[in-house]
C-alpha atoms as a PDB file:
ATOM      1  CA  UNK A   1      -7.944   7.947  -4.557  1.00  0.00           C
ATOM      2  CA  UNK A   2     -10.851   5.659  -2.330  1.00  0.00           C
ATOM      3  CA  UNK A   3     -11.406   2.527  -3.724  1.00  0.00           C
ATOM      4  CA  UNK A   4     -14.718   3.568  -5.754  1.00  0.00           C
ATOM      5  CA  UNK A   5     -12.791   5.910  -8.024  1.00  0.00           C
ATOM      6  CA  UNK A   6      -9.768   3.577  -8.600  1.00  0.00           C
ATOM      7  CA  UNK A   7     -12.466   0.374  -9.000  1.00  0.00           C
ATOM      8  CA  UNK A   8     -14.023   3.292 -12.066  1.00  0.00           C
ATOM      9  CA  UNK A   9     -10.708   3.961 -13.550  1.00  0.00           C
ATOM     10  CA  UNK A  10     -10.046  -0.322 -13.746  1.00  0.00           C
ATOM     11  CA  UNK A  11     -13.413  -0.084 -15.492  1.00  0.00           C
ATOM     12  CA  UNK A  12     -12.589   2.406 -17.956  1.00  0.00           C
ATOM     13  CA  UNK A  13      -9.254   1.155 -18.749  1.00  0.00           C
ATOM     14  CA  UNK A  14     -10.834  -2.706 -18.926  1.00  0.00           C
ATOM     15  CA  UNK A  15     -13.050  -1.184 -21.825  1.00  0.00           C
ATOM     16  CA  UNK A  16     -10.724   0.541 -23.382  1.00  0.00           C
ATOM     17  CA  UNK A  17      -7.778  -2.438 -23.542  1.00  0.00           C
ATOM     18  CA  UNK A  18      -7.534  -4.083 -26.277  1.00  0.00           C
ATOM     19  CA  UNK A  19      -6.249  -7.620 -27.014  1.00  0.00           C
ATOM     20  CA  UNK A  20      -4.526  -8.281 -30.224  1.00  0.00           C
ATOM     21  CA  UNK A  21      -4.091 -12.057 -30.732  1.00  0.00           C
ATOM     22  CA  UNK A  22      -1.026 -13.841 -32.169  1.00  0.00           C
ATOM     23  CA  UNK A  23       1.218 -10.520 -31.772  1.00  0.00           C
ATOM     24  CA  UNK A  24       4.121 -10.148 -31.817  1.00  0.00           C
ATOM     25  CA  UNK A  25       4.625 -13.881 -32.760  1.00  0.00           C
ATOM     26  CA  UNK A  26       1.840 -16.666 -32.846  1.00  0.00           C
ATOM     27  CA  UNK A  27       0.387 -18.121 -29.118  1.00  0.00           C
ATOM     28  CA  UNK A  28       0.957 -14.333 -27.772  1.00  0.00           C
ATOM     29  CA  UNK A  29      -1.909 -12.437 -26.724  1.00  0.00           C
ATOM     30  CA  UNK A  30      -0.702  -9.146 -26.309  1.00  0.00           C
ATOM     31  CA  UNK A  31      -2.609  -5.787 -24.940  1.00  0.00           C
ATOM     32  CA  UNK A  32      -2.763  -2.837 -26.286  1.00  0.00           C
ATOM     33  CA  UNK A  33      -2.777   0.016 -24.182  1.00  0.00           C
ATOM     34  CA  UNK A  34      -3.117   2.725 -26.691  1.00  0.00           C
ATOM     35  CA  UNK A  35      -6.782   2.729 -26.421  1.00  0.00           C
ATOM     36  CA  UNK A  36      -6.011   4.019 -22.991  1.00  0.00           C
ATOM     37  CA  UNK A  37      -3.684   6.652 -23.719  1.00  0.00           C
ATOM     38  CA  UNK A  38      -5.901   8.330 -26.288  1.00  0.00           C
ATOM     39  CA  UNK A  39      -8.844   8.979 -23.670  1.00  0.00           C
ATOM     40  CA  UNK A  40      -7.701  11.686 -21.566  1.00  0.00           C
ATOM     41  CA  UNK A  41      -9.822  11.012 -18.773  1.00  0.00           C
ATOM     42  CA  UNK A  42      -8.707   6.971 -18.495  1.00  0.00           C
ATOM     43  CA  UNK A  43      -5.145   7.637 -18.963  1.00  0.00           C
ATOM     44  CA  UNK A  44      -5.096  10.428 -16.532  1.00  0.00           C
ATOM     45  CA  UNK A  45      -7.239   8.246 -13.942  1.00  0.00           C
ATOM     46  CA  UNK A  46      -4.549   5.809 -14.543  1.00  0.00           C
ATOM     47  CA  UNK A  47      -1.967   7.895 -13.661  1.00  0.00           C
ATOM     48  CA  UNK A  48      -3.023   9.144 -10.200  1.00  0.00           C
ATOM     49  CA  UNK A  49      -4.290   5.393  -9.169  1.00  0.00           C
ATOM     50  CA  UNK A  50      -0.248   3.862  -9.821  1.00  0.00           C
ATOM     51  CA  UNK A  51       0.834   7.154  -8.470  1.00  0.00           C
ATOM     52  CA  UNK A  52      -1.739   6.953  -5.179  1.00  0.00           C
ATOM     53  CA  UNK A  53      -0.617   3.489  -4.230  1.00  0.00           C
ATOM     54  CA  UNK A  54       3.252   4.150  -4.462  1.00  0.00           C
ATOM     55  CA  UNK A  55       5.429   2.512  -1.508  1.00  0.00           C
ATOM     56  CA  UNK A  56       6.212   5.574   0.728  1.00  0.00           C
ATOM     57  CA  UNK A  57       8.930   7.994  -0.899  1.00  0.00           C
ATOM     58  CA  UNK A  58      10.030   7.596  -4.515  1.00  0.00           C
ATOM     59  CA  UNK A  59      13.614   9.482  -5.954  1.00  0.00           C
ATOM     60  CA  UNK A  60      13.252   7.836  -9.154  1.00  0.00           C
ATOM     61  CA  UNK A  61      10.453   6.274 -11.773  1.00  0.00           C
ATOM     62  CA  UNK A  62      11.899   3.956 -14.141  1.00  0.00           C
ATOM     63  CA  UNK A  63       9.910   2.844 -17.036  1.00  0.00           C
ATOM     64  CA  UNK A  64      10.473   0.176 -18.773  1.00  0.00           C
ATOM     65  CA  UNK A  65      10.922   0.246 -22.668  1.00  0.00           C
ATOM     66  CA  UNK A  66       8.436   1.377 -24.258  1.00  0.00           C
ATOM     67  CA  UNK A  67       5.131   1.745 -23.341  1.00  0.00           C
ATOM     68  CA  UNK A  68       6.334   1.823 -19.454  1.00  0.00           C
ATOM     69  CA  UNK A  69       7.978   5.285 -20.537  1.00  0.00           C
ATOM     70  CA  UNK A  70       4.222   6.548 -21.105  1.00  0.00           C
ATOM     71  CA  UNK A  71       3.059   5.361 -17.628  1.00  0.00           C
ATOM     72  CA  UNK A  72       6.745   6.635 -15.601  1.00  0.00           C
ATOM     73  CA  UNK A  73       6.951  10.019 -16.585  1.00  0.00           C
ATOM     74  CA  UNK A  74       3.542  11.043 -15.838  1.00  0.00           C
ATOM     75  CA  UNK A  75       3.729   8.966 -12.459  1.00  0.00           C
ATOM     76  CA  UNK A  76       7.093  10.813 -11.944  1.00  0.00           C
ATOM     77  CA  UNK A  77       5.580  14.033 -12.343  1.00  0.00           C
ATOM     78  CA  UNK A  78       2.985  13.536 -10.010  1.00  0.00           C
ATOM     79  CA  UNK A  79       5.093  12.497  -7.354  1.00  0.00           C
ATOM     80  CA  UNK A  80       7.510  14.899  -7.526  1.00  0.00           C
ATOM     81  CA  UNK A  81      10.421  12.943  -8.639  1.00  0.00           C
ATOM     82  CA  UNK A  82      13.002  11.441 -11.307  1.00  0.00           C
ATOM     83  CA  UNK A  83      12.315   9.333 -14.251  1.00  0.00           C
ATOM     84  CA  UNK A  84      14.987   6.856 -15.737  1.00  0.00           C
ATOM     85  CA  UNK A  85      14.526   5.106 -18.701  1.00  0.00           C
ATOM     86  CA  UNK A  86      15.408   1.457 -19.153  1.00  0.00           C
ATOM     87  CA  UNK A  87      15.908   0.303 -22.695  1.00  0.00           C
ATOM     88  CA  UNK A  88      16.559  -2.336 -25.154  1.00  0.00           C
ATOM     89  CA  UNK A  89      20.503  -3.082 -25.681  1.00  0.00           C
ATOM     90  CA  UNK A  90      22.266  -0.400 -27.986  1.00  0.00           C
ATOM     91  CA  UNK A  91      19.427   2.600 -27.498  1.00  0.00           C
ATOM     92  CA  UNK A  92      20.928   4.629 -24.604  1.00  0.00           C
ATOM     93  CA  UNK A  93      24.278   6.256 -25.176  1.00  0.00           C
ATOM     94  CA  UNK A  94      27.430   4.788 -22.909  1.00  0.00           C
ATOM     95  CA  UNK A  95      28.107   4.551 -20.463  1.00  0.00           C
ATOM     96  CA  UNK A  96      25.545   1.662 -19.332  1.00  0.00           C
ATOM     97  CA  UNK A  97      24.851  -1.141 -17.563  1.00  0.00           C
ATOM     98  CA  UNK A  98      23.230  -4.426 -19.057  1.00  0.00           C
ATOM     99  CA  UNK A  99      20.781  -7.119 -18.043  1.00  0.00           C
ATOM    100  CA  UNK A 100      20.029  -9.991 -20.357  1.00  0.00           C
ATOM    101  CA  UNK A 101      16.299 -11.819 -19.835  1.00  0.00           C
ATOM    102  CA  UNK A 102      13.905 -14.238 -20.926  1.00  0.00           C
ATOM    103  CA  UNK A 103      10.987 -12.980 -22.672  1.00  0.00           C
ATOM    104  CA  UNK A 104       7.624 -15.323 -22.768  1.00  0.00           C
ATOM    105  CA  UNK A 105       8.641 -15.446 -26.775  1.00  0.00           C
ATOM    106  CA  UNK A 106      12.402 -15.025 -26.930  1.00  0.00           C
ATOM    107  CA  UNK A 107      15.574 -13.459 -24.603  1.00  0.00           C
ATOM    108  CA  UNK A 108      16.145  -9.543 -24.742  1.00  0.00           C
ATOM    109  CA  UNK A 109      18.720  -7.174 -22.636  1.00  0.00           C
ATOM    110  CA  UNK A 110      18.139  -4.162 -20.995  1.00  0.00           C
ATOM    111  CA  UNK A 111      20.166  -1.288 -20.352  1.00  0.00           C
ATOM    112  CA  UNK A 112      20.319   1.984 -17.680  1.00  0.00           C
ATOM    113  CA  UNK A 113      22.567   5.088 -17.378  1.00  0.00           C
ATOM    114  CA  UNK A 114      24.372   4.506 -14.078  1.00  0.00           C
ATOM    115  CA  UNK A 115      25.046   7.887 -13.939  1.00  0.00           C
ATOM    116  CA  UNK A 116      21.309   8.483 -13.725  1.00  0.00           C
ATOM    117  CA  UNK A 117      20.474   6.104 -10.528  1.00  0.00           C
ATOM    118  CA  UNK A 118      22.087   8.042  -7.474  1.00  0.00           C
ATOM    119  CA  UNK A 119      23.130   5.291  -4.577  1.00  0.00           C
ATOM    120  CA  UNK A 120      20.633   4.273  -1.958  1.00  0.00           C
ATOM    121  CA  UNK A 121      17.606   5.973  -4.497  1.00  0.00           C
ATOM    122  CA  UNK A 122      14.452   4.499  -4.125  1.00  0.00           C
ATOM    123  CA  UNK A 123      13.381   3.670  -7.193  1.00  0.00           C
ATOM    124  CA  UNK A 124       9.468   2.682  -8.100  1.00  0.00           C
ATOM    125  CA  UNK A 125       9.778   0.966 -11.244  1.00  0.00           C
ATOM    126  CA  UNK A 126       6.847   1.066 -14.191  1.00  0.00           C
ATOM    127  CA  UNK A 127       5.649  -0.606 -16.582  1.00  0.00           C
ATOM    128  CA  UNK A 128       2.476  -1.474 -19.124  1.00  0.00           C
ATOM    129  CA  UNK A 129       1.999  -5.044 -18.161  1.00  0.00           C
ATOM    130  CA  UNK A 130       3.386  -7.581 -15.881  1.00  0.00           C
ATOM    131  CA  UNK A 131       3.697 -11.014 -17.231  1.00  0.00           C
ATOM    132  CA  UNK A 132       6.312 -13.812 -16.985  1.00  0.00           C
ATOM    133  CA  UNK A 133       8.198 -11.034 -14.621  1.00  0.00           C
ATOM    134  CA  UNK A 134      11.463 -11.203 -17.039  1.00  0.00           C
ATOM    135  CA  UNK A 135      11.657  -8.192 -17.615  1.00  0.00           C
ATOM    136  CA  UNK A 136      11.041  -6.610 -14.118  1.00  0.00           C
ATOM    137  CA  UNK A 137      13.351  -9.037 -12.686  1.00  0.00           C
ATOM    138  CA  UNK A 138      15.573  -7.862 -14.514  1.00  0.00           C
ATOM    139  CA  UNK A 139      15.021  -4.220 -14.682  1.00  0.00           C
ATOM    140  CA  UNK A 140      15.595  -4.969 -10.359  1.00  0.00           C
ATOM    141  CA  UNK A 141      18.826  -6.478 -11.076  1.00  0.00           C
ATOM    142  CA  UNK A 142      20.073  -3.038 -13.120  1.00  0.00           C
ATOM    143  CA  UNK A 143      18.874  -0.962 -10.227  1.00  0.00           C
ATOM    144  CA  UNK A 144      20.383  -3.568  -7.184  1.00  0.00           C
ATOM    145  CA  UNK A 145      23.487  -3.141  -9.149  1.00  0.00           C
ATOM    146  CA  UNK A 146      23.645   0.559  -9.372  1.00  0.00           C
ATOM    147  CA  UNK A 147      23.385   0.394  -5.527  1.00  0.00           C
ATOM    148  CA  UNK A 148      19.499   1.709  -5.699  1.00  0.00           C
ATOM    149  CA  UNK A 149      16.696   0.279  -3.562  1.00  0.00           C
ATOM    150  CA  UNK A 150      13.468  -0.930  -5.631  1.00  0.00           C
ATOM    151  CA  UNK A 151      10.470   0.140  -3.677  1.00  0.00           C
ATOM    152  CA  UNK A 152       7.569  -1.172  -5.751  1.00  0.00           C
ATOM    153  CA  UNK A 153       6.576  -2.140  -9.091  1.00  0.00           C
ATOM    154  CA  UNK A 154       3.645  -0.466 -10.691  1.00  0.00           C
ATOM    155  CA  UNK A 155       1.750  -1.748 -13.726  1.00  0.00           C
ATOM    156  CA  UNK A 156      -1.512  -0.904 -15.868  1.00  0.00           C
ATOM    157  CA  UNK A 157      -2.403  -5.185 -15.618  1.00  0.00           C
ATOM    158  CA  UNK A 158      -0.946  -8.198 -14.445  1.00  0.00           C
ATOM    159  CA  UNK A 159      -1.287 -11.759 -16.315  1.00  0.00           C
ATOM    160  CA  UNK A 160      -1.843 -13.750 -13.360  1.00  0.00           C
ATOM    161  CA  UNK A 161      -1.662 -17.074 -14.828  1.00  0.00           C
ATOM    162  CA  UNK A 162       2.151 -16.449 -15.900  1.00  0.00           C
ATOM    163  CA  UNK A 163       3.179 -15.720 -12.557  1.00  0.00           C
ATOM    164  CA  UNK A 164       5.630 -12.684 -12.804  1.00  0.00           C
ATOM    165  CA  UNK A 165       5.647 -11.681  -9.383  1.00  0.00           C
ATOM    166  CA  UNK A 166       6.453 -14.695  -8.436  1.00  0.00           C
ATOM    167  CA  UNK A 167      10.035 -13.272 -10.388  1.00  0.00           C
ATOM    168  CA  UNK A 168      10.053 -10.354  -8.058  1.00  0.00           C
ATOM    169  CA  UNK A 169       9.834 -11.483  -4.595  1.00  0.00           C
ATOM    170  CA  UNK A 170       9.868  -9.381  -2.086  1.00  0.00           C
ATOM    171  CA  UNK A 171       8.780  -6.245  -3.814  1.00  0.00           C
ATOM    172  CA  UNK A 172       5.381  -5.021  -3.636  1.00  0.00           C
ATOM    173  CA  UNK A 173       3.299  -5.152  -6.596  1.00  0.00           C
ATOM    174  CA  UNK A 174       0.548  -2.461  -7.678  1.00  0.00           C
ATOM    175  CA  UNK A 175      -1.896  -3.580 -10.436  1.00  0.00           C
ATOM    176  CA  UNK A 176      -4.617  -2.160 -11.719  1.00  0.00           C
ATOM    177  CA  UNK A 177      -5.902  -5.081 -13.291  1.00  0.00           C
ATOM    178  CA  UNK A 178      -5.368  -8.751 -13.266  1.00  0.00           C
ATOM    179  CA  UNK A 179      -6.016 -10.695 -15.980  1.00  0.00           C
ATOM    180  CA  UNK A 180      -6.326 -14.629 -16.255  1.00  0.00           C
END
């Protein structure tokens, strides 16, 4: 994808975002990316700029509950490999391995199917939006400890001012947008 098409596709998506303030809990801005999803041109646009930029070979996608599942299996698909699903505690059946986290409005714990994550996999992992970098921190530590090798973390926007890669050194980070 050259840089013209993916700057057109951060357009697109940038119109189509929505913000919804004091959601889930008051002081949270959150974004909505269902705008997104529901035009078939920006969510497939999407798709192939997270999929263009991935780090070299991927095994596995994992997305992140829930709206990273959207973005991971299509992203999976297009690069020809696995998708793994990490979830909220008590939503996969055993046997799994857990990560607690801190949320920017609470604590939450993920979970993966270790049988899914093959050792040495390299694993791009995917989600909606990047913000304090909780919960791909943590989503690193399930894959680390399944013996997997996190390539790169892909996500729709990044809240720059919360400073979540700063949680994931050491990995690349793809973005199609930053946000203040």
């Amino acid at each position: 994808m050259t840089a013209l098409d993916r700057a057109a596709v951060a357009a697109r998506v940038t119109e189509l975002l929505r913000e919804v303030p004091d959601y889930p809990e008051p002081g949270v801005l959150f974004r909505d990316i269902t705008p997104v999803l529901a035009d078939g041109p920006a969510f497939a646009g999407l798709v192939a700029a997270l999929a263009a930029d991935a780090p070299g070979p991927v095994d596995l996608v994992a997305g992140m509950e829930s709206r990273g599942f959207l973005l991971a299996a299509p992203i999976a698909v297009a690069l020809g490999a696995g998708v793994v699903l990490v979830r909220k505690a008590g939503k996969l059946p055993g046997p799994t391995i857990s990560e607690t986290y801190d949320l920017e409005y609470g604590t939450a714990t993920l979970e993966v199917q270790p049988f899914t994550v093959p050792e040495g996999a390299r694993v791009l992992v995917v989600d909606d939006v990047l913000a304090t970098g909780g919960t791909a921190a943590a989503t690193l530590k399930l894959f680390e400890d399944c013996g997997a090798h996190v390539v790169g973390i892909a996500v729709l926007a990044e809240l720059a001012a919360l400073r979540g890669r700063d949680r994931v050194p050491g990995v690349p980070v793809d973005t199609l947008l930053t946000l203040p």
